[in-house]
Protein backbone atom coordinates (compact mmCIF):
# COMPACT_ATOMS: atom_id res chain seq x y z
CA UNK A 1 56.93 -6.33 15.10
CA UNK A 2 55.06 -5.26 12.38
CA UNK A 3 51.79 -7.95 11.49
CA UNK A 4 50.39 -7.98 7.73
CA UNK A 5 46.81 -8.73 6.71
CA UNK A 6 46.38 -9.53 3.41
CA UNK A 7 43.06 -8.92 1.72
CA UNK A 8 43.96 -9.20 -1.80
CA UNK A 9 40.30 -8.76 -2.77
CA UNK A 10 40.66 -4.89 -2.11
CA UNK A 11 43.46 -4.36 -5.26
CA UNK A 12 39.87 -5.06 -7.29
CA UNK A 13 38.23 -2.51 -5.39
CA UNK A 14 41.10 -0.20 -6.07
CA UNK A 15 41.34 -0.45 -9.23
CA UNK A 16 38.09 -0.84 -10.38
CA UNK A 17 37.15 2.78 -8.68
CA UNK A 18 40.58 4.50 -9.43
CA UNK A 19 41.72 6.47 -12.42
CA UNK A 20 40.96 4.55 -16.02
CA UNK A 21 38.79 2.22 -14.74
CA UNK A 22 35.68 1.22 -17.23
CA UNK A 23 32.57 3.02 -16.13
CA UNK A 24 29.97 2.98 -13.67
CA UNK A 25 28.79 -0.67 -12.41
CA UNK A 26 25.29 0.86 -11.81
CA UNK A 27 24.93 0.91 -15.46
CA UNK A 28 27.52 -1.61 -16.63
CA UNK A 29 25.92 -4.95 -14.34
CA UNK A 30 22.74 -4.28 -14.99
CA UNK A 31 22.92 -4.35 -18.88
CA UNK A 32 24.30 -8.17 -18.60
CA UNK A 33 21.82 -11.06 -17.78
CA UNK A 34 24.19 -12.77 -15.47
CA UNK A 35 22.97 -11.14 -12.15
CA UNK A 36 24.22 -13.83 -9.88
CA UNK A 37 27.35 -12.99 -10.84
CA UNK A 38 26.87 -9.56 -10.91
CA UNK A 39 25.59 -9.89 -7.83
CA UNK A 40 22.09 -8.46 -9.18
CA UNK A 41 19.46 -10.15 -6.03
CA UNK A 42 15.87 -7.99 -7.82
CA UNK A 43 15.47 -5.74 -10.56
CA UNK A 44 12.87 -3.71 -10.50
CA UNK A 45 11.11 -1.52 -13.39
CA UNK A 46 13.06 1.77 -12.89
CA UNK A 47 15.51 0.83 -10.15
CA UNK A 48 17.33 -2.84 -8.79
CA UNK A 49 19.02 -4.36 -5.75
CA UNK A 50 22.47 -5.40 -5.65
CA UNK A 51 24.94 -7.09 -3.18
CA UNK A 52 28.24 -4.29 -2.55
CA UNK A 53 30.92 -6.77 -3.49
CA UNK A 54 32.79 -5.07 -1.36
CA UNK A 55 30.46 -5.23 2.26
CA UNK A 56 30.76 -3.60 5.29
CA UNK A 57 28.76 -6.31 7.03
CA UNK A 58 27.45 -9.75 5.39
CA UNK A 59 24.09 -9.16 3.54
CA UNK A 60 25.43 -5.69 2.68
CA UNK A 61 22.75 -4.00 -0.20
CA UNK A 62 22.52 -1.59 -2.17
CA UNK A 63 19.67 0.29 -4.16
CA UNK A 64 20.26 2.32 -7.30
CA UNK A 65 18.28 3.63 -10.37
CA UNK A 66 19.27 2.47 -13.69
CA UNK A 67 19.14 6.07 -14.61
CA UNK A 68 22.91 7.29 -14.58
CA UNK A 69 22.69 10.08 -12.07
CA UNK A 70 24.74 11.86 -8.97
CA UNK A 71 21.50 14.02 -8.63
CA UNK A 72 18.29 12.98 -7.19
CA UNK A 73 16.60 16.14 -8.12
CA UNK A 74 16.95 14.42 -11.56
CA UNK A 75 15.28 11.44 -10.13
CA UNK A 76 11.10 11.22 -11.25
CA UNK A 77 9.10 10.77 -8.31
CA UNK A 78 8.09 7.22 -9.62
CA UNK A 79 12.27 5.99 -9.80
CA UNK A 80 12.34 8.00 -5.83
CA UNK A 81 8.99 6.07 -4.99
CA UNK A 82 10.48 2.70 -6.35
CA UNK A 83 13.99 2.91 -4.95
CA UNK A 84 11.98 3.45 -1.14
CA UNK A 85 9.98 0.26 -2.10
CA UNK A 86 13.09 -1.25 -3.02
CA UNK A 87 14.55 0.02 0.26
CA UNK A 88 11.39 -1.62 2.53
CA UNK A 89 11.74 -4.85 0.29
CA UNK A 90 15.43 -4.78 1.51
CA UNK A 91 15.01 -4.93 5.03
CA UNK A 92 11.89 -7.68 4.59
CA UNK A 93 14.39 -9.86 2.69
CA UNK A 94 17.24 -9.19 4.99
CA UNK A 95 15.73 -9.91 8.10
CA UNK A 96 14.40 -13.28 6.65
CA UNK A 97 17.83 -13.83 5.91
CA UNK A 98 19.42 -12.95 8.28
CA UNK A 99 18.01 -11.64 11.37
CA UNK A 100 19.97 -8.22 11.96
CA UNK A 101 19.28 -6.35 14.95
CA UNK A 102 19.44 -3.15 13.39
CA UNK A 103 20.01 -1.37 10.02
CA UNK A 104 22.11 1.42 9.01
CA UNK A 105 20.17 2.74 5.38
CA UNK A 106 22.16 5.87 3.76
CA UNK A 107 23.19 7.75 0.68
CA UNK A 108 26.49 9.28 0.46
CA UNK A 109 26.04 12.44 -2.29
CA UNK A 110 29.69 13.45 -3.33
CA UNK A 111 33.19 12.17 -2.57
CA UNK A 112 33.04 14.73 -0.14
CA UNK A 113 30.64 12.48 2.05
CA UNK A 114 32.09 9.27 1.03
CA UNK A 115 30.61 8.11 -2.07
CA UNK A 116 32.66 5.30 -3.56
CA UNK A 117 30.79 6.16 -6.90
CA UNK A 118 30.08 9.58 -6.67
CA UNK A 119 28.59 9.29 -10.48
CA UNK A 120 25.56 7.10 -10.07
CA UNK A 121 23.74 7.82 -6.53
CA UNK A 122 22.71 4.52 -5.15
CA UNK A 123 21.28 3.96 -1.18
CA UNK A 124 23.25 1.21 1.24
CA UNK A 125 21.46 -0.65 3.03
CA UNK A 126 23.52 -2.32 5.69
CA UNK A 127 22.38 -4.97 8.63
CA UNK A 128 23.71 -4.55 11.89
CA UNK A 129 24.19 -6.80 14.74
CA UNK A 130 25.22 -6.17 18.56
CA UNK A 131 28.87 -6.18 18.79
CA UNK A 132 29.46 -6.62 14.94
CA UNK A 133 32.19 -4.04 15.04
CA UNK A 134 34.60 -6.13 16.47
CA UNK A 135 39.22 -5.49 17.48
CA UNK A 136 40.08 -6.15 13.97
CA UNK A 137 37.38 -3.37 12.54
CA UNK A 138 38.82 -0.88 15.51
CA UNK A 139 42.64 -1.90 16.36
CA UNK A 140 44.00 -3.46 12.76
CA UNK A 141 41.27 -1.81 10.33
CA UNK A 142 39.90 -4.29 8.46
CA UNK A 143 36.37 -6.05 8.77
CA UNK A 144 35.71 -9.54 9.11
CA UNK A 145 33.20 -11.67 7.12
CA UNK A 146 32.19 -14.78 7.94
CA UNK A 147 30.34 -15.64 4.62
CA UNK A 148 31.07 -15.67 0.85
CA UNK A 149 29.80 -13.06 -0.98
CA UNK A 150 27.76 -16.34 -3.37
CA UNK A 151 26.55 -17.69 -0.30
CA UNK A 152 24.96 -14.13 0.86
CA UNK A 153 23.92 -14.14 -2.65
CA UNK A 154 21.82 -17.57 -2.39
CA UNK A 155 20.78 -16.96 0.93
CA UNK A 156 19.10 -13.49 0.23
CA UNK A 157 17.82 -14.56 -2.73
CA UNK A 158 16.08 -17.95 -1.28
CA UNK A 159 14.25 -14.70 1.03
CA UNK A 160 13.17 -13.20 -2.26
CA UNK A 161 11.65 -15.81 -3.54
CA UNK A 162 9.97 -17.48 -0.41
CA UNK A 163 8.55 -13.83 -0.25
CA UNK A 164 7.41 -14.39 -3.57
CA UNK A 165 5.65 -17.76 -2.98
CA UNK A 166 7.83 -19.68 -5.53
């Protein structure tokens, strides 16, 4: 017998990144003042830190110029230098957070190697836990979250700002 899982969330995914759709979020989020709902957590001068809406684990970041590039050779070394800060920052605010037991940090350059948004290079920054790949991620496919994307949101940015002293 043959068992569905519905994740409806993924048809925005799809459509958002498939032929026709708007633009680039790394430049289209940023330009809006909402950033809770854009999911915006920091912004930095040349560079900001973003949930990915759609996460491989909970707490799931990502790092990205505001410079609309596929190229980090087109990157300044002060946008590189940031975007590593912002990278550090990351893993200070996630482990307040959270408490991961590991991190997986990457860029994927090119659809080739994976990049969702080959357009606009941005780094993930993902925390791992012991045993966080669980039967549904290997038998059926699909990951498991146990948290709202909002309630990552206010929980990683409550570690911001107690970093901050507020």
């Amino acid at each position: 017998m043959l068992e569905r899982l519905w994740a409806p969330w993924r048809m925005r995914y799809i459509e958002a990144s498939g032929p026709g759709s708007s633009g680039c979020i790394f430049v289209e989020l940023p330009a809006h003042e909402d950033d809770r709902a854009n999911l915006i957590l920091h912004r930095g001068r040349t560079a900001f830190v973003m949930l990915n809406r759609f996460p491989y684990t909970n707490g799931h970041l990502m790092v990205a110029p505001y410079k609309h590039t596929a190229d980090m050779d087109e990157l300044e070394d002060a946008e590189l230098l940031e975007i590593h800060q912002l990278v550090a920052r990351s893993l200070r605010w996630l482990r307040r957070a959270y408490r991961p037991e590991g991190f997986n940090i990457g860029v994927n350059l090119g659809s080739a190697a994976g990049a969702g948004i080959p357009d606009h290079i941005h780094w993930h920054v993902v925390p791992r836990w012991a045993g966080d790949t669980n039967f549904m991620t290997v038998v059926g496919g699909v990951r498991v979250l146990p948290q709202d994307l909002w309630e990552s949101y206010d929980r990683l940015k409550s570690a911001l700002e107690e970093e901050a002293g507020r």
